[in-house]
C-alpha atoms as a PDB file:
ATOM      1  CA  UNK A   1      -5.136  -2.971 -36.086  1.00  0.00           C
ATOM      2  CA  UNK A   2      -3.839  -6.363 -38.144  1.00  0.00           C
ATOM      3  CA  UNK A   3      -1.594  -7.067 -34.858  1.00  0.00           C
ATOM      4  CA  UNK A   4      -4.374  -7.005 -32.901  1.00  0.00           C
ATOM      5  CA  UNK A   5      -6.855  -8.698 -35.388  1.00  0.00           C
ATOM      6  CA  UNK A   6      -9.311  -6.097 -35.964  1.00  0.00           C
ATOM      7  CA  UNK A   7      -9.574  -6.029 -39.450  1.00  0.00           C
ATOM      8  CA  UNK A   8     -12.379  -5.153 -41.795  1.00  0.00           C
ATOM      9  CA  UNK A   9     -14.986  -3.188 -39.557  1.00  0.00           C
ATOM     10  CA  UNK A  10     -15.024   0.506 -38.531  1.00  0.00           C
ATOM     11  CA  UNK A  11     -13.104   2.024 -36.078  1.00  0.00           C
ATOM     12  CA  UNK A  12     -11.932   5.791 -34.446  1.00  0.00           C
ATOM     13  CA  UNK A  13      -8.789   6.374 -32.516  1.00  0.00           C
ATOM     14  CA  UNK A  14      -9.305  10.011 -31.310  1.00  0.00           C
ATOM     15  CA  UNK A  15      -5.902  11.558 -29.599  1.00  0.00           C
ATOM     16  CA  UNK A  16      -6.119  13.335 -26.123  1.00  0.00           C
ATOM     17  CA  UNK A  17      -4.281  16.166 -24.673  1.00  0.00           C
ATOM     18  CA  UNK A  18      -6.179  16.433 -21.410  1.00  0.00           C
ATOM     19  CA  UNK A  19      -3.742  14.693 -19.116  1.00  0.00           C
ATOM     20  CA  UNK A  20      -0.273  15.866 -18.546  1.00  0.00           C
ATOM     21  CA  UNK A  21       0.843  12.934 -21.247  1.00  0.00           C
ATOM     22  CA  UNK A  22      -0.938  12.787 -24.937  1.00  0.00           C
ATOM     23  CA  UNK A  23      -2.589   9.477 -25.192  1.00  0.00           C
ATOM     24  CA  UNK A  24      -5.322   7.855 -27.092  1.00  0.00           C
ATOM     25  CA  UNK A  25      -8.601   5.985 -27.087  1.00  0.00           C
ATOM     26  CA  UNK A  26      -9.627   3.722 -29.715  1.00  0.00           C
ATOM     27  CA  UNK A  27     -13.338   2.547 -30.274  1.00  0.00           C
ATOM     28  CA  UNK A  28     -14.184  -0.702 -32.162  1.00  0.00           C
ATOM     29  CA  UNK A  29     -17.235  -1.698 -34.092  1.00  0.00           C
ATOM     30  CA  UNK A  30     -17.107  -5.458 -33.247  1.00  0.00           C
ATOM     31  CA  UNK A  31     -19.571  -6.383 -35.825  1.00  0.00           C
ATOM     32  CA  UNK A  32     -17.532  -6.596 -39.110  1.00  0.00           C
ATOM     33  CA  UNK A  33     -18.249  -5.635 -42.711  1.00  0.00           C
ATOM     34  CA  UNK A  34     -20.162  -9.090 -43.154  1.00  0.00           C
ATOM     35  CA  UNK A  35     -22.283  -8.974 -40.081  1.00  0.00           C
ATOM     36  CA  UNK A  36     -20.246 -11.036 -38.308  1.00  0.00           C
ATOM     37  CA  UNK A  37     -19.200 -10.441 -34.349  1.00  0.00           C
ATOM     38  CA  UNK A  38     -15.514  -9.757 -34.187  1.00  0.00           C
ATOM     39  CA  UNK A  39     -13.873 -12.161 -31.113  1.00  0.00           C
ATOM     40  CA  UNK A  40     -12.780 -10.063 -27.850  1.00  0.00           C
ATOM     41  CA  UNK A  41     -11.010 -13.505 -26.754  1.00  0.00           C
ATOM     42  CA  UNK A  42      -7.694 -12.276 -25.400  1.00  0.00           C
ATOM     43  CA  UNK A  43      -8.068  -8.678 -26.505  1.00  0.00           C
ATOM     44  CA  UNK A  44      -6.867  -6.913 -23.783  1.00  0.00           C
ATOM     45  CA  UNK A  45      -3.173  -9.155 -23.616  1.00  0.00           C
ATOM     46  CA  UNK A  46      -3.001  -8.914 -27.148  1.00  0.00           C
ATOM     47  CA  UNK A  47      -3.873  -4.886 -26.683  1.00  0.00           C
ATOM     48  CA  UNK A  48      -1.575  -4.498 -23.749  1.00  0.00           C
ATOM     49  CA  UNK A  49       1.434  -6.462 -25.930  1.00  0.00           C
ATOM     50  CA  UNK A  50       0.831  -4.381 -29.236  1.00  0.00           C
ATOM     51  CA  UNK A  51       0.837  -0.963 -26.599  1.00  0.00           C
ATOM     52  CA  UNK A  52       3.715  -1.678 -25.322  1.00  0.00           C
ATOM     53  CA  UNK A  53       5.499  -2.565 -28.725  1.00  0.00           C
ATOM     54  CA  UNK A  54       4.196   0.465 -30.140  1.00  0.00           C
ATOM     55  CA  UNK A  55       5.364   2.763 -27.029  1.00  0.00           C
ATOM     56  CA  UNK A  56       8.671   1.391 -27.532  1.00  0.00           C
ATOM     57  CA  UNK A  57       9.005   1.556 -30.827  1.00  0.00           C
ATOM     58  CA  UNK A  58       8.286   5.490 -31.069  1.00  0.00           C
ATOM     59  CA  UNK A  59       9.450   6.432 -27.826  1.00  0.00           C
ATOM     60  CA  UNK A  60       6.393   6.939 -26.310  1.00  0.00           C
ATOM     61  CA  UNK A  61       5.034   7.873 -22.516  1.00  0.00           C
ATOM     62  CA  UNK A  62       4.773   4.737 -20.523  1.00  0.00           C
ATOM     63  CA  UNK A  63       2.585   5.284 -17.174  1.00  0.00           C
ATOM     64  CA  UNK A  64       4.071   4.957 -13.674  1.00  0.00           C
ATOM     65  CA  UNK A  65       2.100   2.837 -12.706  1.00  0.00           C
ATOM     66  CA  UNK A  66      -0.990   2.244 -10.042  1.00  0.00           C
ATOM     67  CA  UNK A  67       0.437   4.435  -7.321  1.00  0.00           C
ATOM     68  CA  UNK A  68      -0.250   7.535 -10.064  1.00  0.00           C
ATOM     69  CA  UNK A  69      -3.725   6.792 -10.360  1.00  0.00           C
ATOM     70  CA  UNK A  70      -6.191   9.141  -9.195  1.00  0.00           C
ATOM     71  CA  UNK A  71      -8.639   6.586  -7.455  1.00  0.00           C
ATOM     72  CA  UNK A  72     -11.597   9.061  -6.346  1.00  0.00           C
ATOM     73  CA  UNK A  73     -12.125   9.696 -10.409  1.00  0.00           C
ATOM     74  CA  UNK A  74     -12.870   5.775 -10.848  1.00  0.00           C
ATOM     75  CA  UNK A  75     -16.231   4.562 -11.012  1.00  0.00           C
ATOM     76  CA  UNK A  76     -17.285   0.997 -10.636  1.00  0.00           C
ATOM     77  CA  UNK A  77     -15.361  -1.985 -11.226  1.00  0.00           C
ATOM     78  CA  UNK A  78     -11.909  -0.076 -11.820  1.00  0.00           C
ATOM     79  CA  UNK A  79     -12.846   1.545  -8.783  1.00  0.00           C
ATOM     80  CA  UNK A  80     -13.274  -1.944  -6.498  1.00  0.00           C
ATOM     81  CA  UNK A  81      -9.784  -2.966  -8.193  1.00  0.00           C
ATOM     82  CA  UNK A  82      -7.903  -0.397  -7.286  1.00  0.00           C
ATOM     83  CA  UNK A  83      -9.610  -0.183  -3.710  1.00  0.00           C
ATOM     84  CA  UNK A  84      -8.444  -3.745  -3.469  1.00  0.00           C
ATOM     85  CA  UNK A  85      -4.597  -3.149  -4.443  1.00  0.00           C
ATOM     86  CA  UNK A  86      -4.824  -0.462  -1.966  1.00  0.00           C
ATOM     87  CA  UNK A  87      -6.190  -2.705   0.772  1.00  0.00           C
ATOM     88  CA  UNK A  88      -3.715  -5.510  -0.276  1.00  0.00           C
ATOM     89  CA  UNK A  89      -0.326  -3.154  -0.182  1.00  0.00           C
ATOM     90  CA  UNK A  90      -1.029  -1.890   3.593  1.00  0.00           C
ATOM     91  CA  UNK A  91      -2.188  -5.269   4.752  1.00  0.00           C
ATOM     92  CA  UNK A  92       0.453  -7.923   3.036  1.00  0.00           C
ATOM     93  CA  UNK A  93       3.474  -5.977   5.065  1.00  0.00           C
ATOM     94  CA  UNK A  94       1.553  -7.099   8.435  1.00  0.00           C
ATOM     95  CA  UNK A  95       1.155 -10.829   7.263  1.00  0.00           C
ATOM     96  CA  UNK A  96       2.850 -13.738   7.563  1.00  0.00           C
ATOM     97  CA  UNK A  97       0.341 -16.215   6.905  1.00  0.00           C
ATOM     98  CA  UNK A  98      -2.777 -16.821   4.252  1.00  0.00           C
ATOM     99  CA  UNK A  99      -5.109 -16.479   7.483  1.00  0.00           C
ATOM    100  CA  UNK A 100      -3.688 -13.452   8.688  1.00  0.00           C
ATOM    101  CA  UNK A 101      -4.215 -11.876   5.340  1.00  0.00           C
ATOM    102  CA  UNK A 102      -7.949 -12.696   4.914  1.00  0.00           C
ATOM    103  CA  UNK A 103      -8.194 -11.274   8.362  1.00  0.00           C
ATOM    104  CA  UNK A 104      -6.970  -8.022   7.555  1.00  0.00           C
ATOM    105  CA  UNK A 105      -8.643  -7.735   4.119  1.00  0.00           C
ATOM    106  CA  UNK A 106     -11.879  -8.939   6.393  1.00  0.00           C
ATOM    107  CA  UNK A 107     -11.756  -5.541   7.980  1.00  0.00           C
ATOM    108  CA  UNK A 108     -11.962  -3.783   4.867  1.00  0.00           C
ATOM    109  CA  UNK A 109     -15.007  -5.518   3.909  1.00  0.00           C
ATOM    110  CA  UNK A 110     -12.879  -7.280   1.427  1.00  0.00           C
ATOM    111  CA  UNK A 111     -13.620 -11.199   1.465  1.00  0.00           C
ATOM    112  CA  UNK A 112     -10.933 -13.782  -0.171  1.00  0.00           C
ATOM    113  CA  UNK A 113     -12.209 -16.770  -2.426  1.00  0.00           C
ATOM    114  CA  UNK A 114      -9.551 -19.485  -2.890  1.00  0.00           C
ATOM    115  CA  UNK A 115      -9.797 -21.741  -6.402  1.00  0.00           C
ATOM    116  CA  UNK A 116      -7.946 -24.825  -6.378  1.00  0.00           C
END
């Protein structure tokens, strides 16, 4: 919890055993001891780092990755994102330019935003 900064309020890490792999899910009071609002700034790089430290440290189960993921269980937002990596993987091999690409994501209702 230190690595992470999340120090001096409550918090529950409850193990699972529902998925093939053990794994864990850990719930944080963001209002400390003294009222004041713990920062989420960066907490899910610093999270992700401290994971993977900790996997390799003890060994642990590190996921596959998104091709594992069982998409029709995901509800909102992780639902779009993983609709979108789908959409991106079958239309990037048929690409060869930026246009062609919002094309093909255009027929998935998908719609690209550039930022410059």
């Amino acid at each position: 919890m230190e690595k992470i900064n999340i120090e001096e309020t409550q918090y529950l890490i409850a193990r699972h055993y529902d998925k093939k792999h053990p794994h864990v899910h850990l719930i944080i009071n963001r209002v400390n001891y003294n009222g004041k609002t713990i920062s989420d700034q960066n907490d899910r790089k610093r999270s992700e780092l401290n994971c993977k430290e900790l996997t390799r440290k003890h060994q642990l189960y590190f996921a596959k990755g998104k091709d594992q993921v069982k998409v029709h269980r995901l509800r909102g937002a992780d639902k779009a994102k993983y609709e979108i990596y789908e959409a991106l993987i079958e239309a990037i091999p048929k690409c060869k330019t930026w246009k062609d690409l919002e094309l093909q994501l255009n027929y998935e209702s998908i719609e690209i935003n550039y930022k410059y």
